[in-house]
Protein backbone atom coordinates (compact mmCIF):
# COMPACT_ATOMS: atom_id res chain seq x y z
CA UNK A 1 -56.00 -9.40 59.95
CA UNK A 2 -57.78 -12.22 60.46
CA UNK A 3 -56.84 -16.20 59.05
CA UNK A 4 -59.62 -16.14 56.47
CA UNK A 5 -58.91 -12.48 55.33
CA UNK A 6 -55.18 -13.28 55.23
CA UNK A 7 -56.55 -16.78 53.10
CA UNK A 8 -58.70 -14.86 51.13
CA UNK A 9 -56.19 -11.71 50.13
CA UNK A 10 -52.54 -13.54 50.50
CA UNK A 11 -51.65 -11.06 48.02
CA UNK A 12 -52.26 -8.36 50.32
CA UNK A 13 -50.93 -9.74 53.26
CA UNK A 14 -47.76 -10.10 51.36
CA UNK A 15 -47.84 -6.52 50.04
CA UNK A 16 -48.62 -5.47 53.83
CA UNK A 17 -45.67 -7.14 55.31
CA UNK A 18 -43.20 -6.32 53.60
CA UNK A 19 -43.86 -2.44 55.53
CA UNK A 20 -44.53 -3.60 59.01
CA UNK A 21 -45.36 -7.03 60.84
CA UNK A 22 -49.03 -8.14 60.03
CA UNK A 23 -50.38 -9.79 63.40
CA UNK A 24 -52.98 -12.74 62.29
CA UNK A 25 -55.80 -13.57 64.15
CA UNK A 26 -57.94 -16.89 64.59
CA UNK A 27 -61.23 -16.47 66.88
CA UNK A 28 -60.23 -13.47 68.40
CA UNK A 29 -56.64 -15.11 69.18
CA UNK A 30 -53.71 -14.19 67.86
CA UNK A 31 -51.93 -17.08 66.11
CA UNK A 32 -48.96 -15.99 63.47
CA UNK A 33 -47.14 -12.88 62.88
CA UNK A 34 -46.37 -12.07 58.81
CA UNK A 35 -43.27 -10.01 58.40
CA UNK A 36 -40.83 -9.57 55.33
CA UNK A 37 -37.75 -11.46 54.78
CA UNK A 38 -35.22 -8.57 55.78
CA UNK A 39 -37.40 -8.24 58.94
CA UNK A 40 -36.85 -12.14 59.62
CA UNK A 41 -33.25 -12.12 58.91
CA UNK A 42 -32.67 -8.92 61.48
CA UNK A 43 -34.66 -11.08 64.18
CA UNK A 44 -32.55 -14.03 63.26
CA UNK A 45 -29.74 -11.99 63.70
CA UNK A 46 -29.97 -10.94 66.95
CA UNK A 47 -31.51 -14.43 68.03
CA UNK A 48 -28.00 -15.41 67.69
CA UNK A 49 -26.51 -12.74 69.28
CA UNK A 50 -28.16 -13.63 72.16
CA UNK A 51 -27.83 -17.20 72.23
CA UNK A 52 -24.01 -16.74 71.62
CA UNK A 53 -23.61 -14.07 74.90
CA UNK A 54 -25.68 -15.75 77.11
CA UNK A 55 -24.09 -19.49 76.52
CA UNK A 56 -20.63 -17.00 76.93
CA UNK A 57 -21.70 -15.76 80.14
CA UNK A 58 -22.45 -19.09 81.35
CA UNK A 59 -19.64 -20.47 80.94
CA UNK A 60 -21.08 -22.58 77.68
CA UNK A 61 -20.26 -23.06 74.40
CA UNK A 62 -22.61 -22.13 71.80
CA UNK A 63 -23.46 -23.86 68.28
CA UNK A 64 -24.49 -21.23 65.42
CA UNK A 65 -26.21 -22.51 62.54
């Protein structure tokens, strides 16, 4: 989807998102990614997951928000 079409139909967008990640576009680039809140927490999730086992395996302590 592209900004002005994600602009344009935010509706939409939201409506799309909430199934599957909606990759937005800006001259051909790709800028943002769209994705529901369930899908954000999950990634969140993990982020920390990771940040905790990899300060662990070096030895570090590691801060979780």
């Amino acid at each position: 989807m592209t900004a002005s079409e994600a602009q344009n139909s935010f509706g939409r967008l939201i409506k799309a998102a909430r199934v599957e990640p909606v990759v937005i576009e800006k001259r051909g680039q790709d800028v943002a990614v769209a994705l529901s809140v369930e899908e954000y927490h999950r990634l969140k999730g993990l982020d920390k997951k990771v940040t905790s086992s990899d300060a662990a395996s070096h030895g570090e302590r590691s801060e979780v928000w």
